[in-house]
Protein backbone atom coordinates (compact mmCIF):
# COMPACT_ATOMS: atom_id res chain seq x y z
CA UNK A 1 19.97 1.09 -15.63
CA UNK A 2 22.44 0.10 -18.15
CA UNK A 3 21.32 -3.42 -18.23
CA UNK A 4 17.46 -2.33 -18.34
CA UNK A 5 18.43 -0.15 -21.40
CA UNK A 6 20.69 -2.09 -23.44
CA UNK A 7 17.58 -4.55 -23.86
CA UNK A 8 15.50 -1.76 -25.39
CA UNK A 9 18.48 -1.74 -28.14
CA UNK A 10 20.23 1.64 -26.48
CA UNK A 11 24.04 1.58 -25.60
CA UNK A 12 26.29 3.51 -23.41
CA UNK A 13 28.97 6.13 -25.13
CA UNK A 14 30.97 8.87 -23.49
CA UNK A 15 31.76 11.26 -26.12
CA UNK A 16 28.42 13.55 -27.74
CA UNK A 17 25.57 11.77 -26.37
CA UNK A 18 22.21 11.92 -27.86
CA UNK A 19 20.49 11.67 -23.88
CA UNK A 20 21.61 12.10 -20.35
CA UNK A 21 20.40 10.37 -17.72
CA UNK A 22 19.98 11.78 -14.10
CA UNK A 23 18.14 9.57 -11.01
CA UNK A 24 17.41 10.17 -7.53
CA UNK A 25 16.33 8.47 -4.70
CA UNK A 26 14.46 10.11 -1.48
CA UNK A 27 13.31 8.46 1.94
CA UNK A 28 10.50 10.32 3.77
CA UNK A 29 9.12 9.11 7.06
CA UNK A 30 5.25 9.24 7.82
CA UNK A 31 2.87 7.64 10.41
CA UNK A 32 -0.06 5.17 9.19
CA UNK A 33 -2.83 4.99 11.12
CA UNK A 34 -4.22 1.52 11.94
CA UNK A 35 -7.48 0.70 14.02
CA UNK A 36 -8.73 -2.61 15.23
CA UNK A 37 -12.01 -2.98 17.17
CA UNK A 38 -11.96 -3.81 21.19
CA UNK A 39 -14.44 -6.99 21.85
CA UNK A 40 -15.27 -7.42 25.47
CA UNK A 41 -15.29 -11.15 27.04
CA UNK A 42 -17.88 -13.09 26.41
CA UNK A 43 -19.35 -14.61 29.75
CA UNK A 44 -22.22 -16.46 31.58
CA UNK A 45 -24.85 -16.33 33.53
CA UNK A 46 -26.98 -18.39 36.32
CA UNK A 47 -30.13 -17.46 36.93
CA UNK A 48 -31.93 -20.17 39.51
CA UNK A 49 -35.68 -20.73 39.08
CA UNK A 50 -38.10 -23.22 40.36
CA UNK A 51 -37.38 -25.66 37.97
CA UNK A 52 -33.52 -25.37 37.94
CA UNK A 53 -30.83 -23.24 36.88
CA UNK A 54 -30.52 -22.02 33.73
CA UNK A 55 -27.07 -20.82 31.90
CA UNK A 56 -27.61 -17.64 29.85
CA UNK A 57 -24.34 -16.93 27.55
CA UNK A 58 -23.66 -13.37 27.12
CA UNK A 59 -21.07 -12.92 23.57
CA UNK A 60 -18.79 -10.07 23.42
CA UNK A 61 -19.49 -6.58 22.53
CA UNK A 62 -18.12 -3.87 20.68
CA UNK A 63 -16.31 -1.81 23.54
CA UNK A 64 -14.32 0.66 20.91
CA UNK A 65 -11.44 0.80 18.67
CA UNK A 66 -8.03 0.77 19.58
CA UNK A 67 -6.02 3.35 17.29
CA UNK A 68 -2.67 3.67 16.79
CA UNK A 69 -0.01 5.77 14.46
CA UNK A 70 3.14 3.59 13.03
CA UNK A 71 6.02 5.00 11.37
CA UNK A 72 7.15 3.72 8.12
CA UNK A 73 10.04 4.73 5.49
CA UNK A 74 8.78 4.93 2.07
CA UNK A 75 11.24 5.55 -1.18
CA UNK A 76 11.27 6.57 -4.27
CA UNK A 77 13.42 6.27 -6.82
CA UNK A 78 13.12 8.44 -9.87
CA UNK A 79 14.58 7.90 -13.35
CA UNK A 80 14.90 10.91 -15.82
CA UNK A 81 15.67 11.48 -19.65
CA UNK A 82 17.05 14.29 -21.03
CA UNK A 83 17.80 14.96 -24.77
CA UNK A 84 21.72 16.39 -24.22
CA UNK A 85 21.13 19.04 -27.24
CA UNK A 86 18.24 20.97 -26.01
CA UNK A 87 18.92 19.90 -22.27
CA UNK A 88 15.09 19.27 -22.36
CA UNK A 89 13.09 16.28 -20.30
CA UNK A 90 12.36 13.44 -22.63
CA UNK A 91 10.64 10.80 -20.07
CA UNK A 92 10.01 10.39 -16.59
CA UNK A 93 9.93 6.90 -14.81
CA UNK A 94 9.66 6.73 -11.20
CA UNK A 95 8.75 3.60 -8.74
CA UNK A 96 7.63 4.19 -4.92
CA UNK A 97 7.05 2.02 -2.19
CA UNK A 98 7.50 1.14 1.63
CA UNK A 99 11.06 0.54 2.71
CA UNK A 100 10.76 -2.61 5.29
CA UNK A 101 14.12 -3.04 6.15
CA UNK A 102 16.87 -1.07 8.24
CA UNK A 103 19.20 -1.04 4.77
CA UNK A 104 18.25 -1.27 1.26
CA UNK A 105 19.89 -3.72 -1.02
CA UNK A 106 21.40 -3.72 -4.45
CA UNK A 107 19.00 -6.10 -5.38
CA UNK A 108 16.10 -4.04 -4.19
CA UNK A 109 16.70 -1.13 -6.33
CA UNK A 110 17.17 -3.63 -9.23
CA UNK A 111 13.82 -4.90 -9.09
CA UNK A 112 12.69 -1.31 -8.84
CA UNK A 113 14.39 -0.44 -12.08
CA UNK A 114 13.74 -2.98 -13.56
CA UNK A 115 9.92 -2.25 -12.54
CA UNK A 116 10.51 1.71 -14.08
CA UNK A 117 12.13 0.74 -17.50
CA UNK A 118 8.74 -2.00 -18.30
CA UNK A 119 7.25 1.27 -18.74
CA UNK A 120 9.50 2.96 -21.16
């Protein structure tokens, strides 16, 4: 976050600062639902006349839809501003999104910064 700010022209200090920054970052777990249609096989036919057999081709039907729930991670990482004075919030920047992975990276919560602070 320091990096992300000190290119908007704002710098660090520890004694009397003008804004405080608090973030947080949560992990819920949810289900998706995902369908995908169930064809049958398509086949043939023989049907013997008089003047031969003929092939008739049957294509494949709609049987149903297969439906199934699948868990995900999804974070969020939140970014707040607070004027240090009147302990008041100044701005609110927040990114979400699914977590793939078993572990999430330094570099993964960069880009989500990064993402947050293009919209300070």
């Amino acid at each position: 976050m320091s990096e992300e700010l000190s290119k908007k022209g704002w710098r660090e200090v520890e004694d009397n600062p003008d804004v405080l920054l608090d973030y947080a970052i949560a992990v819920k777990h949810g289900t998706k639902r995902e369908s995908a249609p169930v064809y049958s096989r398509p086949f043939s036919s023989y049907i013997y006349g008089r003047r031969g057999v003929y092939s008739i081709w049957h294509p494949s039907m709609l049987v149903g839809v297969r439906t199934r729930n699948i868990p995900f991670k999804e974070g969020e990482l939140s970014v707040n501003m607070i004027d240090a004075k009147s302990n008041k919030l100044i701005w609110q920047g927040w990114a979400q999104g699914e977590i793939n992975s078993q572990t999430v990276t330094t570099k993964d919560i960069t880009q989500q910064v990064k993402s947050i602070f293009r919209k300070f």
